[in-house]
C-alpha atoms as a PDB file:
ATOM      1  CA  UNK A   1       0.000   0.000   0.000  1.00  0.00           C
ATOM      2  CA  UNK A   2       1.254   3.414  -0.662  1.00  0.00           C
ATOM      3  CA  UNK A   3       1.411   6.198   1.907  1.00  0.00           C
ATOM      4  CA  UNK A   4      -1.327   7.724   0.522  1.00  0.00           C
ATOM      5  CA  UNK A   5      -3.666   5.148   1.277  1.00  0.00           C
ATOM      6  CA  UNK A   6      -2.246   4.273   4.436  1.00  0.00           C
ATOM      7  CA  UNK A   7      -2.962   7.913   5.278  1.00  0.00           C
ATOM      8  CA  UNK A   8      -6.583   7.684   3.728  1.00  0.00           C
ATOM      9  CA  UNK A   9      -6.794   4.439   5.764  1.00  0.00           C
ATOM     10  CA  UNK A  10      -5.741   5.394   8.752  1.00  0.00           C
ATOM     11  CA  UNK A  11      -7.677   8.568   8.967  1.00  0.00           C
ATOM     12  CA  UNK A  12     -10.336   6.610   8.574  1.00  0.00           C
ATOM     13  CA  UNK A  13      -9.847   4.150  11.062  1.00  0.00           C
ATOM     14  CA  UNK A  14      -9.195   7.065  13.843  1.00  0.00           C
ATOM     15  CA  UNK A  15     -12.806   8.492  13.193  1.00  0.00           C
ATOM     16  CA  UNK A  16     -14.160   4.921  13.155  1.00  0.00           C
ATOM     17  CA  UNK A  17     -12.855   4.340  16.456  1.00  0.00           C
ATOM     18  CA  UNK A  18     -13.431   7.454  17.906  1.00  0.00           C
ATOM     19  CA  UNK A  19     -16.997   7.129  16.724  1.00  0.00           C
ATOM     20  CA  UNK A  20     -16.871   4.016  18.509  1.00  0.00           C
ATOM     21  CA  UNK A  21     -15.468   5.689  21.268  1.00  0.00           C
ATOM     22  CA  UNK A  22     -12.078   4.363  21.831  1.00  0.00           C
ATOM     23  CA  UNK A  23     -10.294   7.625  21.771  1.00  0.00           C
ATOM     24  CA  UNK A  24      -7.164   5.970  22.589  1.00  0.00           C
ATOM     25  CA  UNK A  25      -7.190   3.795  19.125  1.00  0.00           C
ATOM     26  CA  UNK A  26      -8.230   6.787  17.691  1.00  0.00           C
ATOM     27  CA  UNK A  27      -4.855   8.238  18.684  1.00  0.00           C
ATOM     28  CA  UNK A  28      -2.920   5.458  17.854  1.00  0.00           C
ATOM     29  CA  UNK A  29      -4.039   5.537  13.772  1.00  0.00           C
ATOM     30  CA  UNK A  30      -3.608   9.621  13.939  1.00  0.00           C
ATOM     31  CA  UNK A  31      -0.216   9.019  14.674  1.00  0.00           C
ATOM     32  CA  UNK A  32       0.247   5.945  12.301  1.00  0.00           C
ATOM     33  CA  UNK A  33      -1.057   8.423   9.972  1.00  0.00           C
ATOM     34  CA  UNK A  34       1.069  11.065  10.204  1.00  0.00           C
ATOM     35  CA  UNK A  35       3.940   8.916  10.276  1.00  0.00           C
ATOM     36  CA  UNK A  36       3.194   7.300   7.192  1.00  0.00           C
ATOM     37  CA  UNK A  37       3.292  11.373   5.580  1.00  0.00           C
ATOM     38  CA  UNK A  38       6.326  11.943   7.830  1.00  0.00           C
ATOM     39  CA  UNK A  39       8.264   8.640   6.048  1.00  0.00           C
ATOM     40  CA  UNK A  40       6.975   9.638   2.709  1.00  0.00           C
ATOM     41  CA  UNK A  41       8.695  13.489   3.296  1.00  0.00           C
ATOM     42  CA  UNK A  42      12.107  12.151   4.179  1.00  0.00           C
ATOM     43  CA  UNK A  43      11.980   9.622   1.595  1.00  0.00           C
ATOM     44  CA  UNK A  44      11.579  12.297  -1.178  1.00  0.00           C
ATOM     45  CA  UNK A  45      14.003  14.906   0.487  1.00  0.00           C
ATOM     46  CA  UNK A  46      16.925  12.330   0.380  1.00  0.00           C
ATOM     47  CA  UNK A  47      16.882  11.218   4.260  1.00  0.00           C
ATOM     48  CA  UNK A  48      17.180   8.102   5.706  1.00  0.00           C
ATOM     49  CA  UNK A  49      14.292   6.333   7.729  1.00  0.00           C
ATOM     50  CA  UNK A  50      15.831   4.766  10.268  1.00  0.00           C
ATOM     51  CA  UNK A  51      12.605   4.420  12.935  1.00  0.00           C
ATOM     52  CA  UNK A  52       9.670   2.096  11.788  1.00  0.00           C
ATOM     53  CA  UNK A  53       7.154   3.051  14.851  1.00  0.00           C
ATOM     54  CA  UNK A  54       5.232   6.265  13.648  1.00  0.00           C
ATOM     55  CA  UNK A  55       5.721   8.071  17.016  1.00  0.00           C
ATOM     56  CA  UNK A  56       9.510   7.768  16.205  1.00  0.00           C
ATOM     57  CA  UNK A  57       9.406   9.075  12.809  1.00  0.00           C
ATOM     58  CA  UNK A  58       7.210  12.019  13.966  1.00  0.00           C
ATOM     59  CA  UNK A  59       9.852  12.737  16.766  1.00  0.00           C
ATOM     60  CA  UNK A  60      12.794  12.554  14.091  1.00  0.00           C
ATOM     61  CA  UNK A  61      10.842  15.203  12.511  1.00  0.00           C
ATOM     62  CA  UNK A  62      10.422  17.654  15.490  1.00  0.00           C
ATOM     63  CA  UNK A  63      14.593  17.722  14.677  1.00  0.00           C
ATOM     64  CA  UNK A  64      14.330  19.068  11.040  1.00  0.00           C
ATOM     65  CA  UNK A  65      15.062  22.724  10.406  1.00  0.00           C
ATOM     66  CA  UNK A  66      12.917  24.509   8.506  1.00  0.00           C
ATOM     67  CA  UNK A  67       9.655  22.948   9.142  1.00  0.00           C
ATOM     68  CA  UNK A  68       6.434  25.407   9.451  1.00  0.00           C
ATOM     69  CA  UNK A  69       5.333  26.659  12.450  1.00  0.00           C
ATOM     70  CA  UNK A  70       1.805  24.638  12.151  1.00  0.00           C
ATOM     71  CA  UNK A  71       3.655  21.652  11.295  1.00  0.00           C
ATOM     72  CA  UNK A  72       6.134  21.714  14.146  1.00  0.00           C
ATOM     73  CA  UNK A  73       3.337  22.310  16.655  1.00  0.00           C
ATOM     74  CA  UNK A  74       1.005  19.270  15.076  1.00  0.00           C
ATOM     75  CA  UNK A  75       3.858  17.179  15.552  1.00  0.00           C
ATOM     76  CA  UNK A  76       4.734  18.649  19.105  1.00  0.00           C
ATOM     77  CA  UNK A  77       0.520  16.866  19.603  1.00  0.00           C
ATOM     78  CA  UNK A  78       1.116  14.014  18.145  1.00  0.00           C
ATOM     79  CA  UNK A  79       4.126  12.444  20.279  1.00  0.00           C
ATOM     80  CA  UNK A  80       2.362  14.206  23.747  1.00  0.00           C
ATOM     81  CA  UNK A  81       2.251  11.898  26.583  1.00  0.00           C
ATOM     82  CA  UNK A  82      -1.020  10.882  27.893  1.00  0.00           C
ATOM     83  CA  UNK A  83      -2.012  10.844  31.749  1.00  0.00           C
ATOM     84  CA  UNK A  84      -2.198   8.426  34.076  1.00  0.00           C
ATOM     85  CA  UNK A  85      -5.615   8.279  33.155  1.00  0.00           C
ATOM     86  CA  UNK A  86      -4.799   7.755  29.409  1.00  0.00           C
ATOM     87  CA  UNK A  87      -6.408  10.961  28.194  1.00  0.00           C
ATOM     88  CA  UNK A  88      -3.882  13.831  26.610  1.00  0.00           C
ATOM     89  CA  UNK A  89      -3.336  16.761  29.315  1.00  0.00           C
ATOM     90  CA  UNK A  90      -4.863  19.060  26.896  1.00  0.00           C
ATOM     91  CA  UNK A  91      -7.814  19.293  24.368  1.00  0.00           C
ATOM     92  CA  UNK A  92      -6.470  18.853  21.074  1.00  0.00           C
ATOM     93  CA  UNK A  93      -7.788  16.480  18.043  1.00  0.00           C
ATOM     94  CA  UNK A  94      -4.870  14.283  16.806  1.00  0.00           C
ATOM     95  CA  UNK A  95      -7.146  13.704  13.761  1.00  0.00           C
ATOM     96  CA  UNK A  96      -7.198  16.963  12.770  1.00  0.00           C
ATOM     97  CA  UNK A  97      -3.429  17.441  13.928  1.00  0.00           C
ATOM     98  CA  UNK A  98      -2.275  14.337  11.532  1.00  0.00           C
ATOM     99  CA  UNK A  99      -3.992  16.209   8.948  1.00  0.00           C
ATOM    100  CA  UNK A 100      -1.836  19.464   9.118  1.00  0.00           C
ATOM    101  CA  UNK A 101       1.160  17.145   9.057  1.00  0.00           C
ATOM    102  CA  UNK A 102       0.205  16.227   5.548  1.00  0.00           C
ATOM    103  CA  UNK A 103      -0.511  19.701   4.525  1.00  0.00           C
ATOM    104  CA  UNK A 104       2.299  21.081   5.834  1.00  0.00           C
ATOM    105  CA  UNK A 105       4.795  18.432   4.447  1.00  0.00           C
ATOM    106  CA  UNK A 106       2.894  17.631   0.984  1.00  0.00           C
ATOM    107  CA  UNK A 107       0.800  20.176   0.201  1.00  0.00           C
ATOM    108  CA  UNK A 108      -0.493  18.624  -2.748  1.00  0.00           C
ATOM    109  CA  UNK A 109      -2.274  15.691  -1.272  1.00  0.00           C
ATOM    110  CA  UNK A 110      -5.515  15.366  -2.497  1.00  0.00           C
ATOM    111  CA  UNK A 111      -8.702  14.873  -0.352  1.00  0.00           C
ATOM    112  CA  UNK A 112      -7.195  14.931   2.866  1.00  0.00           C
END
């Protein structure tokens, strides 16, 4: 599967689940998602992908100069701890935050 499915996919398996209300899964494919754009990036700038877990990647990209500013702070989301009580310590949507990844990194995917 490309990344561009496996984005698609993913995406749609977060709002599945948090329709289903498992936030927590919902969480886990946002990130899968935006790791998926993250690999895709690096692969067509030239730079090696040397972490497989998406939470990895997305750190590895927190490191690269030059990224925007909505970009850095989506990413900053997506690799937050959660609480003890497995909830993030603030409201944000992961969804939505996996989404400016892919804007912000490849602008010209389609139906995102």
């Amino acid at each position: 599967m490309d990344w561009k499915a496996t984005f698609k996919l993913e995406i749609q398996l977060a709002v599945d689940a948090r329709e289903h209300g498992n936030e927590g899964q919902a969480r886990v494919c946002a990130r899968r998602a935006a790791g998926a754009v993250v690999k895709e990036y690096f692969q067509r700038r030239g730079l090696p992908v040397t972490n497989v877990s998406a939470y990895e990647i997305i750190l590895d990209l927190l490191k690269e100069p030059g990224l925007p500013d909505a970009g850095y702070q989506a990413a900053e989301y997506l690799v937050m701890r959660v609480t003890k009580e497995f909830k993030l310590p603030i409201d944000v949507d992961l969804i939505e935050q996996a989404r400016i990844i892919a804007e912000c990194l490849l602008p010209t995917l389609d139906d995102v």
